[in-house]
Protein backbone atom coordinates (compact mmCIF):
# COMPACT_ATOMS: atom_id res chain seq x y z
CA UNK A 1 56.94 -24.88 -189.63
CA UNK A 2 54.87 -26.02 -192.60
CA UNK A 3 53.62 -23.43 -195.27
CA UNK A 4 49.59 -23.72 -195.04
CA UNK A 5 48.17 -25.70 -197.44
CA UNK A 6 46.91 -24.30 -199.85
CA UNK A 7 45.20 -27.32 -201.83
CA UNK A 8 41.99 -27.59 -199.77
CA UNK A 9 40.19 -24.48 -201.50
CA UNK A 10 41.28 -25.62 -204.79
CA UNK A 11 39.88 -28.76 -204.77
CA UNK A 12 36.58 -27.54 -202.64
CA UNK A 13 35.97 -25.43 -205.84
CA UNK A 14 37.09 -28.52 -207.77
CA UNK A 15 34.02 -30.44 -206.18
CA UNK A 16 31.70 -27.63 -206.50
CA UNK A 17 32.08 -27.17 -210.11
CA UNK A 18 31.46 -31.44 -210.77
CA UNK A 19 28.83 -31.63 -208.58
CA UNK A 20 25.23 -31.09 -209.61
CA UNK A 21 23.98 -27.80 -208.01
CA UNK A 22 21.93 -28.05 -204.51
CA UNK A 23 23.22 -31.45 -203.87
CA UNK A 24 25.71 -31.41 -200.82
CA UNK A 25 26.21 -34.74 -200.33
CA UNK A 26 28.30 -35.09 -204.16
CA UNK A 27 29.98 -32.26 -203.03
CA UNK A 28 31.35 -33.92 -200.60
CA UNK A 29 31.93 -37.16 -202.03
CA UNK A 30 33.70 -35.38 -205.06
CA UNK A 31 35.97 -33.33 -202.21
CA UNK A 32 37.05 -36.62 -200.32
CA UNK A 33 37.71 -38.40 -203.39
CA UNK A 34 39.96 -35.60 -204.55
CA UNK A 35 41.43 -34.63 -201.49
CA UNK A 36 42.47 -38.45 -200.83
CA UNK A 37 44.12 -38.36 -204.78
CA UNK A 38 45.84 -35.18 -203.63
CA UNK A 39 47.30 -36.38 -200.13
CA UNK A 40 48.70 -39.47 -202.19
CA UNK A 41 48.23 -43.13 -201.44
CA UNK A 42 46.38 -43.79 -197.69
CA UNK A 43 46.28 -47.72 -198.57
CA UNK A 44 50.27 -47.39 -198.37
CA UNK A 45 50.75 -45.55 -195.83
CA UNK A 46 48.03 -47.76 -193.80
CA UNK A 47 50.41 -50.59 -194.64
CA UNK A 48 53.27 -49.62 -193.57
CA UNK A 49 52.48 -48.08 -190.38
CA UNK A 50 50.92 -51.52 -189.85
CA UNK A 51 53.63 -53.65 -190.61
CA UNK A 52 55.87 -50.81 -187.88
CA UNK A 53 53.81 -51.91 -185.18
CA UNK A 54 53.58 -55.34 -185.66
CA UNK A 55 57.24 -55.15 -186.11
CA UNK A 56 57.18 -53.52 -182.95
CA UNK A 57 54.75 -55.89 -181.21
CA UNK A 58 57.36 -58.71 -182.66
CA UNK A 59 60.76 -57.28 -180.89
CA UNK A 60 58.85 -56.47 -177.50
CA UNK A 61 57.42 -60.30 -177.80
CA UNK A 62 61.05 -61.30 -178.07
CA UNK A 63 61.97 -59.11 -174.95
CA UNK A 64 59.08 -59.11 -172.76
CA UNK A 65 58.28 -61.76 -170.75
CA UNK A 66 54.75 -62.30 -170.08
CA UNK A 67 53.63 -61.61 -173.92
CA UNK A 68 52.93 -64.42 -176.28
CA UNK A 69 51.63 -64.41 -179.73
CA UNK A 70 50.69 -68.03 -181.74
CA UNK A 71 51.03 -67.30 -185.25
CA UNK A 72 51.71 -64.74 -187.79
CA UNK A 73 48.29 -63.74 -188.82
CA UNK A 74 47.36 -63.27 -184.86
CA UNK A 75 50.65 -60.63 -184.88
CA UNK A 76 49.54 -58.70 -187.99
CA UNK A 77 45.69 -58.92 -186.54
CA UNK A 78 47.00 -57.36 -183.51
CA UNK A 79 48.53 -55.03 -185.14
CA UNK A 80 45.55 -53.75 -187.45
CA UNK A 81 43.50 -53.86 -184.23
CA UNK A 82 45.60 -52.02 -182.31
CA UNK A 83 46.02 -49.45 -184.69
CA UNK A 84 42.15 -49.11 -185.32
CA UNK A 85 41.80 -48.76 -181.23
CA UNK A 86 44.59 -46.18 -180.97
CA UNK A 87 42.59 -44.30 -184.37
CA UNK A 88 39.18 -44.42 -182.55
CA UNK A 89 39.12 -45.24 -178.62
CA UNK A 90 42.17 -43.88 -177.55
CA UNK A 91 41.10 -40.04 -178.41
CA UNK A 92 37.99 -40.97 -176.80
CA UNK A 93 39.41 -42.35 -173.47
CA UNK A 94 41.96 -39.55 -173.08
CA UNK A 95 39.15 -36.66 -173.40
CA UNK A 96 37.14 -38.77 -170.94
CA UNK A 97 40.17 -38.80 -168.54
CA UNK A 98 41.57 -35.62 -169.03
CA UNK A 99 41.06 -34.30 -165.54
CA UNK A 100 43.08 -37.13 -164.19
CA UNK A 101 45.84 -36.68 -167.17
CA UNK A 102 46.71 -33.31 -166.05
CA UNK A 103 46.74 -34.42 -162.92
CA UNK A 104 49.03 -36.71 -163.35
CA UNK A 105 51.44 -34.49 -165.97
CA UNK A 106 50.10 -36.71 -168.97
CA UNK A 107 51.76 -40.21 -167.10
CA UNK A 108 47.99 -41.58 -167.09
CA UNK A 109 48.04 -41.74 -170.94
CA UNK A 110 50.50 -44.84 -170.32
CA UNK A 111 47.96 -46.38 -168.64
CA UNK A 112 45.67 -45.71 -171.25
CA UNK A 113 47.87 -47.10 -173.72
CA UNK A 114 47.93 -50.65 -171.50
CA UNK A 115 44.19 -50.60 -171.19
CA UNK A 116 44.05 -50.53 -175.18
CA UNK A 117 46.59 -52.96 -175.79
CA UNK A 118 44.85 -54.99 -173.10
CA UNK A 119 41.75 -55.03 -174.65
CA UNK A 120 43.33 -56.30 -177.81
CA UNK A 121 44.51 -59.28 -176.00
CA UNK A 122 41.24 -59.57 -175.24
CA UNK A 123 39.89 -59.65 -178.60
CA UNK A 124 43.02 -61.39 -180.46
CA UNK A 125 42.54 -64.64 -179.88
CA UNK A 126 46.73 -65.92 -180.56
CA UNK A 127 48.06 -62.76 -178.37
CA UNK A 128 48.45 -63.28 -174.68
CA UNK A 129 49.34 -60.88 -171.94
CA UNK A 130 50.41 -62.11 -168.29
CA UNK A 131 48.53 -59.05 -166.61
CA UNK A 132 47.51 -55.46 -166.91
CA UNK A 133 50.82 -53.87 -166.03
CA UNK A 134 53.12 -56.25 -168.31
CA UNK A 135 50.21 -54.26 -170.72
CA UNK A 136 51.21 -50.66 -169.66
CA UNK A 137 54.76 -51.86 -169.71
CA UNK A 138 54.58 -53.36 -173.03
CA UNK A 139 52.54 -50.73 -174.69
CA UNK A 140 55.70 -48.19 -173.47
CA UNK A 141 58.05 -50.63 -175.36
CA UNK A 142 55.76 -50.85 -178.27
CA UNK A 143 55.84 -47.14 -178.22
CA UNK A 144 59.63 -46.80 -178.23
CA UNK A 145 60.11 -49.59 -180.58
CA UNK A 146 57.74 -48.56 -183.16
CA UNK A 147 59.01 -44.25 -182.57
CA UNK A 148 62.84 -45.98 -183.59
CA UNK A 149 61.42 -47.59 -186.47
CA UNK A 150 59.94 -44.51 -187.80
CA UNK A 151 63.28 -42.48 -187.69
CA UNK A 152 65.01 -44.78 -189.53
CA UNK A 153 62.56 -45.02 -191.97
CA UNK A 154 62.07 -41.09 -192.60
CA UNK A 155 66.03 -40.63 -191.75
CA UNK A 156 66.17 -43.02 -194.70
CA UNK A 157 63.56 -41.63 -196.96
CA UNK A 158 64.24 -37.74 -196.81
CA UNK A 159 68.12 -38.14 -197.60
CA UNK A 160 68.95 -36.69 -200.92
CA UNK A 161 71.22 -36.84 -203.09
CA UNK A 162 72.63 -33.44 -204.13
């Protein structure tokens, strides 16, 4: 369990103090500005969850049959789009589908997921998918692929050297 931050009222003050009194909307500016300084670097992070799935995307291309991408730039557009989607639609769909997702013990959400990544082979013009369920059945791999990626990267990055 994480200790609570304890950051968020500091720099809430922070913004209240540098912004001019009465006027909200620099207090909030000042807050997100500082609260994105504090968290650290979201441009990095952005990236490299980015270039994790369109690693991903890459090995299930190489496994899959049914999935095609053209070029390069149509793999890392996929991947920014598909990331975007997942930020924005994909909390959307599943509280629009929740009745059927506990229904279903959460097993709709890989539907979902193949719905999404459909779309995006709708909208990428270089990335091809056969039909919907090599989408549900590649967005699982994706999943998987891009979950094994992470570990090694954070089994990597927390080791320390005592």
């Amino acid at each position: 369990m994480r200790p609570p931050d304890r950051t968020l009222p500091l720099l809430y003050n922070s913004a209240l103090a540098k912004s001019p009194p009465g006027n909200y909307h620099c207090v909030l500016w000042f807050y997100c500005r500082d609260l994105i300084i504090a968290k650290g670097p979201c441009l990095k992070r952005f990236l490299l969850r980015t270039l994790i799935t369109a690693a991903a995307i890459f090995v299930v291309v190489n496994i899959l049959p049914g999935i095609k991408i053209d070029s390069p730039i149509s793999l890392i557009v996929t991947a920014i789009l598909l990331g975007l989607l997942n930020a924005v639609l994909r909390p959307l769909l599943i509280f629009l589908t929740l009745p059927i997702t506990v229904l279903s013990f959460g097993l709709f959400i890989f539907i979902i997921n193949g719905l999404i990544l459909y779309l995006v082979s709708y909208l990428v013009p270089g990335f091809k998918l056969a039909n919907f369920w090599v989408a549900v059945l590649a967005s699982v791999l994706i999943s998987i692929v891009s979950w094994i990626i992470n570990w090694l990267i954070s089994d990597v990055s927390t080791q320390r050297n005592y």
